[in-house]
Every structure is written in C-alpha cells, then in structure tokens.
Protein backbone atom coordinates (compact mmCIF):
# COMPACT_ATOMS: atom_id res chain seq x y z
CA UNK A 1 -33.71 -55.32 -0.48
CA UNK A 2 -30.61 -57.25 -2.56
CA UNK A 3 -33.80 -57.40 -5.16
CA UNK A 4 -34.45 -54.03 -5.21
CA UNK A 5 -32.42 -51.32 -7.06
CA UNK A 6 -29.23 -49.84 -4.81
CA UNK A 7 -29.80 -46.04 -5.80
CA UNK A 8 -31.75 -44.38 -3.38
CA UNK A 9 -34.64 -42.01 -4.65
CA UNK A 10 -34.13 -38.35 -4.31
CA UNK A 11 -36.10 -35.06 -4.79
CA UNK A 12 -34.39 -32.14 -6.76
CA UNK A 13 -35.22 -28.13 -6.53
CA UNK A 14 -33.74 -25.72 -6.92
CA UNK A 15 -30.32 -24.88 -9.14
CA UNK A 16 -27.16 -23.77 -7.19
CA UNK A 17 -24.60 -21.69 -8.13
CA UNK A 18 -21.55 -21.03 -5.51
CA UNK A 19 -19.05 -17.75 -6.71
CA UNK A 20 -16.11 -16.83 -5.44
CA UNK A 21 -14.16 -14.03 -6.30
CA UNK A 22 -11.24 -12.10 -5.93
CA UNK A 23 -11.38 -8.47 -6.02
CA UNK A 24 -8.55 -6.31 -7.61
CA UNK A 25 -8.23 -3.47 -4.82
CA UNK A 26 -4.85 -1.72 -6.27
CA UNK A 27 -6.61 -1.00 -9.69
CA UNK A 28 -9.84 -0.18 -7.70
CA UNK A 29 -8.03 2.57 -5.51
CA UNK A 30 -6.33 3.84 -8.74
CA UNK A 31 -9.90 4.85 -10.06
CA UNK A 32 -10.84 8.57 -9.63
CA UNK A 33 -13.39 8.48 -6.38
CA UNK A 34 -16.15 9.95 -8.28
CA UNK A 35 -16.39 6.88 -10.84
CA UNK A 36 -15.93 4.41 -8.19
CA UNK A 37 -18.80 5.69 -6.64
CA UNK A 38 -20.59 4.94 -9.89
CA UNK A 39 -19.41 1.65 -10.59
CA UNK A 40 -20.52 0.86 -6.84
CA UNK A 41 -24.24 2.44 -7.54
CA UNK A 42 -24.27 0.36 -10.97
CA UNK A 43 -23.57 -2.89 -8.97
CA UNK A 44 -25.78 -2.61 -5.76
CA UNK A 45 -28.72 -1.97 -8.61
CA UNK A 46 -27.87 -5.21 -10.67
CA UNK A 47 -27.16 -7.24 -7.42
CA UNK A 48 -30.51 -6.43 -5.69
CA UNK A 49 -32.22 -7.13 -9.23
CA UNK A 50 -30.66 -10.92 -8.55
CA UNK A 51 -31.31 -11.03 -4.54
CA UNK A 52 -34.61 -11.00 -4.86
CA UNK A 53 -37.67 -11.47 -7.89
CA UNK A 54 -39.54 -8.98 -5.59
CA UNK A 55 -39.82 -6.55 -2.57
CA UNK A 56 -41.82 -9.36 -0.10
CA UNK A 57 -40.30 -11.97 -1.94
CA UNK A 58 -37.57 -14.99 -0.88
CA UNK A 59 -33.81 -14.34 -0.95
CA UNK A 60 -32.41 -15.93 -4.31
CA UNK A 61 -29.10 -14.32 -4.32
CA UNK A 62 -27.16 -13.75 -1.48
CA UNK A 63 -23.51 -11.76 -0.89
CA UNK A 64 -20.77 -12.66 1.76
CA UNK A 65 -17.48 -11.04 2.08
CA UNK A 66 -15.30 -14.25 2.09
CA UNK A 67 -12.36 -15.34 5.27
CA UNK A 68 -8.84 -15.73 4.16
CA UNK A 69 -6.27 -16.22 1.31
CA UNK A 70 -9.18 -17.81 -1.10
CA UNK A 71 -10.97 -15.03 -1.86
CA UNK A 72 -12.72 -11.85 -1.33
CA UNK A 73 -16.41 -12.19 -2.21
CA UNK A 74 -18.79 -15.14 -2.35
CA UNK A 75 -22.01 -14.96 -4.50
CA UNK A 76 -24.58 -17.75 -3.79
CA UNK A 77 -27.78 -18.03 -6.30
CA UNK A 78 -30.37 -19.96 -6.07
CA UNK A 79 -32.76 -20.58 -8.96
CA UNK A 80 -35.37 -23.09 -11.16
CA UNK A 81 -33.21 -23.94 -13.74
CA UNK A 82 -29.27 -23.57 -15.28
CA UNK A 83 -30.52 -21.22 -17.72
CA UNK A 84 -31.58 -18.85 -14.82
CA UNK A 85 -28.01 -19.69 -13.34
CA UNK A 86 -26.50 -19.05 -16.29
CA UNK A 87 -28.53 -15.17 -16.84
CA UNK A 88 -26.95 -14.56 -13.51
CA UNK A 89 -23.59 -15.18 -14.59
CA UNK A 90 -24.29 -12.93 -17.84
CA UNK A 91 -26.05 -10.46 -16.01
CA UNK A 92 -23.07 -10.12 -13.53
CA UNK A 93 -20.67 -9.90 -16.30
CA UNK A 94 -21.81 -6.48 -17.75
CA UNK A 95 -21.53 -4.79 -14.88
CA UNK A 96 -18.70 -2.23 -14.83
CA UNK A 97 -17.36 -4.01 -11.33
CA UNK A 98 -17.00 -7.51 -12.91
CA UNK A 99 -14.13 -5.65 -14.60
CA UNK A 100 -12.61 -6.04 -10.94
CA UNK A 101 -13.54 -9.53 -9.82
CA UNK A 102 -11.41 -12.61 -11.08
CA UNK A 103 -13.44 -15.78 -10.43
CA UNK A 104 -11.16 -18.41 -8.29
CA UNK A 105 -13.81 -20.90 -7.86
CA UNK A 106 -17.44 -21.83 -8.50
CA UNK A 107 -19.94 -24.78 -8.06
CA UNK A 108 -22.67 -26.01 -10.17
CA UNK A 109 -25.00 -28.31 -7.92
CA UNK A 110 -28.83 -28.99 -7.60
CA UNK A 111 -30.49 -29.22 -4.26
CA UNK A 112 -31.22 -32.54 -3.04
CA UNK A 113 -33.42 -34.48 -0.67
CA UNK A 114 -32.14 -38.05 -0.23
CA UNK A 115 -34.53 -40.42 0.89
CA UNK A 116 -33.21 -43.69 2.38
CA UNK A 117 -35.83 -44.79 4.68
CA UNK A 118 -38.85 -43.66 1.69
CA UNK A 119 -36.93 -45.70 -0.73
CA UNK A 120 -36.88 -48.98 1.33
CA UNK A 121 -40.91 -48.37 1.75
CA UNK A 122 -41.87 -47.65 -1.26
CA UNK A 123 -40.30 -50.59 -2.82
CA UNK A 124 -40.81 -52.99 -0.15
CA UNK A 125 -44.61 -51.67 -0.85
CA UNK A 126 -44.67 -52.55 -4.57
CA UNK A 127 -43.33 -55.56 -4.07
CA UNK A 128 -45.88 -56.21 -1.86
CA UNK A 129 -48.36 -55.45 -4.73
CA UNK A 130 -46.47 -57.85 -6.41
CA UNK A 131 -44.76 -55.36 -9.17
CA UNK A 132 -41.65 -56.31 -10.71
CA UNK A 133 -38.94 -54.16 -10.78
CA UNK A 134 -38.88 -51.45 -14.11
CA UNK A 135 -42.14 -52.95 -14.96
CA UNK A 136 -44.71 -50.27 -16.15
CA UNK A 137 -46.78 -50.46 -12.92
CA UNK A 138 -43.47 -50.35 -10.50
CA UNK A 139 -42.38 -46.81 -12.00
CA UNK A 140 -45.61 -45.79 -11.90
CA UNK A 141 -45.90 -46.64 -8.36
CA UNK A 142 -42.30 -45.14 -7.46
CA UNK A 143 -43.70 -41.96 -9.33
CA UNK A 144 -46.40 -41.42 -7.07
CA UNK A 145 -44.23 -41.87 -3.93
CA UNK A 146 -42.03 -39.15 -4.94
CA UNK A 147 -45.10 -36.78 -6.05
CA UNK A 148 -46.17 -37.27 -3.01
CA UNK A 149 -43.10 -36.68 -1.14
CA UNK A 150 -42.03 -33.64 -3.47
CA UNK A 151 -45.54 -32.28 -2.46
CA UNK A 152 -44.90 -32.40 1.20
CA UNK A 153 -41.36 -31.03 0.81
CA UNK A 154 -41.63 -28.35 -1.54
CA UNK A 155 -40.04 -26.09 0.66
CA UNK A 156 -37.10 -27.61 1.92
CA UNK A 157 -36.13 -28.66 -1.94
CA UNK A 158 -37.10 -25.17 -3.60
CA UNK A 159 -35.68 -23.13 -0.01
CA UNK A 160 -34.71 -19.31 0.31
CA UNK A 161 -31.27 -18.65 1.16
CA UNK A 162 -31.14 -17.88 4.82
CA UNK A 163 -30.83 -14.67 6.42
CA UNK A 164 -28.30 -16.20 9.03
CA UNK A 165 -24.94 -14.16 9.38
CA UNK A 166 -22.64 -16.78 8.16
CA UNK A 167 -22.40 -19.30 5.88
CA UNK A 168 -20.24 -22.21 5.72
CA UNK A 169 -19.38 -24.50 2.07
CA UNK A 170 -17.62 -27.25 1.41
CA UNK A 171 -17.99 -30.20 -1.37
CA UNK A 172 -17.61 -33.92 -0.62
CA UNK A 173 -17.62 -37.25 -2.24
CA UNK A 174 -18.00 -40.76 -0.85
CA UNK A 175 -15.08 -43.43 -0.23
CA UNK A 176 -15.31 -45.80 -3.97
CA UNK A 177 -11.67 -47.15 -3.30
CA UNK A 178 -10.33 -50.47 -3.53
CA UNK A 179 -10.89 -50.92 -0.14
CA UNK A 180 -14.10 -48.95 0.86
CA UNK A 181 -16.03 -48.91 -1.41
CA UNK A 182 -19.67 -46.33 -0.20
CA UNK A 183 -21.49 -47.75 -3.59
CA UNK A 184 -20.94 -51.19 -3.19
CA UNK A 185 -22.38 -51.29 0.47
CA UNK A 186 -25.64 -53.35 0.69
CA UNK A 187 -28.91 -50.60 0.72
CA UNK A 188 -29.59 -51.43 4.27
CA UNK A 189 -26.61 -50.95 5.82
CA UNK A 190 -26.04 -47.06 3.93
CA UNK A 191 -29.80 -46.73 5.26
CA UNK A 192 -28.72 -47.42 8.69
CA UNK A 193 -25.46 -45.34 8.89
CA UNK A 194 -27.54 -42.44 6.81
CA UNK A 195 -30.15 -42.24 9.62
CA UNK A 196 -27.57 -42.01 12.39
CA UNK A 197 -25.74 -39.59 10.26
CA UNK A 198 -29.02 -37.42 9.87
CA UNK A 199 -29.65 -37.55 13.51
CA UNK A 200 -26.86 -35.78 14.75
CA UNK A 201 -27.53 -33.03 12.16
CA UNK A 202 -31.48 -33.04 13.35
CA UNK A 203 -29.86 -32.16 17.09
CA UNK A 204 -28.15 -28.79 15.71
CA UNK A 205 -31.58 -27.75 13.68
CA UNK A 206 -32.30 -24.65 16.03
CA UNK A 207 -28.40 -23.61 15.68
CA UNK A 208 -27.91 -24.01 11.83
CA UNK A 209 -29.96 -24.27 8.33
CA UNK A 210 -28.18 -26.85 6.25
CA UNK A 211 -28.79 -27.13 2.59
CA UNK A 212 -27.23 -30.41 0.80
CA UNK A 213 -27.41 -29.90 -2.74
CA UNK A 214 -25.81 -32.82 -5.52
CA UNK A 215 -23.59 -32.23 -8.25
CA UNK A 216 -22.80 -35.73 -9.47
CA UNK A 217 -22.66 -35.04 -13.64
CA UNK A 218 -22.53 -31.50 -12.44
CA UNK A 219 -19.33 -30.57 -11.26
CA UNK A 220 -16.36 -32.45 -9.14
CA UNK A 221 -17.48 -33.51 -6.41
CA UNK A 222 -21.06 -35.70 -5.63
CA UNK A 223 -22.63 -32.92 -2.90
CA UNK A 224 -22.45 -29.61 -1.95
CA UNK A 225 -22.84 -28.93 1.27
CA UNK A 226 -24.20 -25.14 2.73
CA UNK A 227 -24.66 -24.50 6.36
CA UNK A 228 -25.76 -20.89 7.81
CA UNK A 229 -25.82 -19.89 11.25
CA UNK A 230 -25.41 -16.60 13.39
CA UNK A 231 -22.58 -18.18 15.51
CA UNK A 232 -19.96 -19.73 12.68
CA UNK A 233 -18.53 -22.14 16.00
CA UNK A 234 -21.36 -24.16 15.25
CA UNK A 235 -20.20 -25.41 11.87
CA UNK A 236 -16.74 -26.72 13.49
CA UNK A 237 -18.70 -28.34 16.37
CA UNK A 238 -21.67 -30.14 13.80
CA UNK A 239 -18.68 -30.93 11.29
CA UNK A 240 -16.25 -32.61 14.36
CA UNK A 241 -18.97 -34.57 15.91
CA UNK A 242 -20.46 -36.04 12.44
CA UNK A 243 -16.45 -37.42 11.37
CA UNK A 244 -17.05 -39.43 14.23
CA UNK A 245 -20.37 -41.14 12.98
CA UNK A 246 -19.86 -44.11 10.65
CA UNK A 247 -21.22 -42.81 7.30
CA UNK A 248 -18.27 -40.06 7.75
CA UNK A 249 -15.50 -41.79 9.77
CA UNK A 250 -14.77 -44.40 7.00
CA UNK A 251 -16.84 -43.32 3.86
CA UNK A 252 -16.51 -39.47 3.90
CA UNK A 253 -13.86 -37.47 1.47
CA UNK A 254 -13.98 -33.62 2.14
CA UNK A 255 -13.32 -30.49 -0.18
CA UNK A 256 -12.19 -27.39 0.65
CA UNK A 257 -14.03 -24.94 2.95
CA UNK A 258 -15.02 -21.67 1.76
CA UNK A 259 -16.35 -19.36 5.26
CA UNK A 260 -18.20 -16.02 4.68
CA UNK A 261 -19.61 -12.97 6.46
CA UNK A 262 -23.07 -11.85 5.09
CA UNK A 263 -22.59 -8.71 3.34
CA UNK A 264 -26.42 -7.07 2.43
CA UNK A 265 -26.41 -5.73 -1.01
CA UNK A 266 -26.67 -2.02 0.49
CA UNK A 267 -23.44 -2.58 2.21
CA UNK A 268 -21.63 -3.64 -0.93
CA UNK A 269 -20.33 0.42 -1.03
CA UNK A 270 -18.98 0.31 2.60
CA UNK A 271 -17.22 -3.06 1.33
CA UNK A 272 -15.75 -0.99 -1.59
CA UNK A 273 -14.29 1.52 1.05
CA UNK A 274 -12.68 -1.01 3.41
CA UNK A 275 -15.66 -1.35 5.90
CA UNK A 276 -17.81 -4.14 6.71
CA UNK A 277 -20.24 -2.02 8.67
CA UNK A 278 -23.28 0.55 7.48
C-alpha cells in the first residue's frame, strides 16, 4: 500500500445545509395577534413546500426547536446540489418570519461514504492487473469500483432525514499537528483504527441513524457529523465510548454541539405561542 495513493475513495450524495437561528421574541410579542397569526400561516406554507418535494415523498427539510444559549431553531436541508441549497436559503428569506430569525450559525457539507477497506481492494486489485497508478486503465478501473459501490449505496449517500425525535450535530477535524499528524499515518494503519472506529458505531445502529457528511473546501471543519435518535442519552453514550477508540483518543478534534427537539412543520404555530406541544 506505500505504492498506492494515501486518500481513501469516497462516495458523495446529497448537499447539506445545517441553520441555526435565533428568534427575536420581544419584537414578535409586540406584533398585533392577528398578523402574527399570518406571518405564522405564511411560514408553515413555505416550510412544508421545503420538507418535502411531495405528499408520499422523503423528508428533505426538517425543523427542531434548538437546547440552550445557542439558539432557538435549527433548519436541516438536504438536497442534490448547492444551487438547491442555496433556493432554500432564498426561499426562506422572503418569508415575512425571516424578518425575526438572526442566523448564528450554519454548515455547508456534502454527505459522505468513506471507504477504507474498498480502497485497499480495489487498488490492491489493479495492481494485480498490473495497472500503474493514474494510468488510463487504473482510473478506469477505480471508476468502476465506485459505480459499483455508489450503486449499492444509493441510499445511505442520497438518505431522508430521519423521523427520530432528536437530533444531535457537531463538526470535527483530524489531529495534522506537529506531533500527530492523522494525514501522514501510513493507509493501513488509518484502515485499521477506521474499522474499529466503525464498529462501535455499527453496535448502536438500532438506537441511532448517523449521517457523516464532509465539508473539507466547504466550510471549517473536514466532517459534519448528524446523529438522530428517540432517546438523546444515546448520543452522550456512542460519543463517550468512541473518544476511547484510537482513531478518536489521539487523532480526533471536536466542534461545538448543537442538540434539538423535532418540531413538525404544523407545530411551528404552537412554537410561536410558547408551546412545544399540538
């Protein structure tokens, strides 16, 4: 493998786009009841238009009211392209209640499949074939391992934003310090401490959907990281027992972590009115 390239091959889907807002509530309670109503009508319309293309299809946009000092509403879309993303943001903008939201934060990311243990294959097949690396015939053979791959994980890198009652996001980056360096480790060993890494997620699959997504050339950090459950002590227990794997313990750097409640569209009204509840 010291032969072979060091970046692993990935798959890409869908575009991400992470919101988080503030909402103004003493300029909202100053507006005659009668016209908040309306501006609350006006936005449930525009955000269901987002949430889904169609009655019996996918979720695509999906609504939390946020936890703590950060913020007070998180907006997570999920698209095929930036232009898409970006029609969201526009879209969101004329409506009358975007007059009340100040944007704190947002992430620009694009979901990702990382594939380690494909990557070592498929090379260590074309060399087998006796292709040199960047030849003609060795991308063409790396291109069909991926078509193949993106084939038999279409739906895991073009996914629906789960139903689950709370969601959990936080960015991250890998060590590249003086010291520990995650980019100059040989491809075997990150293959090795990736696959324990991935195992301890695979033993919390039934308890929580996670969603990696990259934003290297994309925003600040190199992943974005969702996770959705119906019991939010899962995320602390997945997140405390993966620092202590390898790839985390010395490589890992951590952002900050944004925790929601779903809120469905409908309920955006009670929200207005100081109620989480129908």
């Amino acid at each position: 493998m010291n032969d072979f390239p060091p970046v692993p091959l990935t798959l890409e889907g869908s575009s991400l786009l992470h919101q988080f807002f503030r909402f103004d509530w003493k300029s909202w309670r100053a507006l005659p009841a009668a016209e908040r109503t309306a501006i609350a009508a006006e936005a449930v319309e525009a955000l269901k238009e987002m949430e889904r293309a169609g009655a019996d299809t996918p979720i695509r946009t999906a609504l939390y009211s946020e936890l703590g000092h950060k913020g007070d509403l998180i907006l997570v879309h999920f698209r095929d392209s930036l232009e898409a993303l970006n029609q969201v943001e526009l879209n969101l903008a004329q409506t009358r209640l975007s007059d009340f939201l100040t944007q704190v934060h947002s992430y620009v990311s694009v979901v990702e499949l990382g594939l380690y243990e494909s990557t070592r294959k498929t090379y260590e097949g074309a060399a087998a074939k006796g292709l040199d690396t960047f030849t003609p015939e060795w991308q063409a053979e790396v291109a069909a391992a991926l078509q193949r791959s993106a084939a038999a994980m279409a739906p895991r890198i073009f996914p629906a934003i789960p139903e689950a009652k709370y969601i959990c996001f936080y960015p991250m980056d890998r060590k590249r310090g003086e010291t520990v360096n995650w980019y100059s480790v040989p491809f075997t060993d990150r293959q090795r401490m990736m696959h324990e890494h991935g195992m301890i997620g695979r033993r919390y699959a039934d308890q929580v959907k996670q969603i990696i997504s990259g934003s290297i050339g994309m925003d600040d950090w190199e992943w974005g990281v969702d996770l959705f459950a119906e019991d939010p002590v899962v995320f602390k227990k997945l997140i405390y027992e993966m620092r202590f794997d390898e790839v985390s313990a010395v490589y890992a750097l951590f952002g900050q972590f944004y925790v929601g409640v779903r809120l469905p569209v409908e309920n955006l009204t009670n929200w207005l009115s100081g109620s989480l509840l129908l």
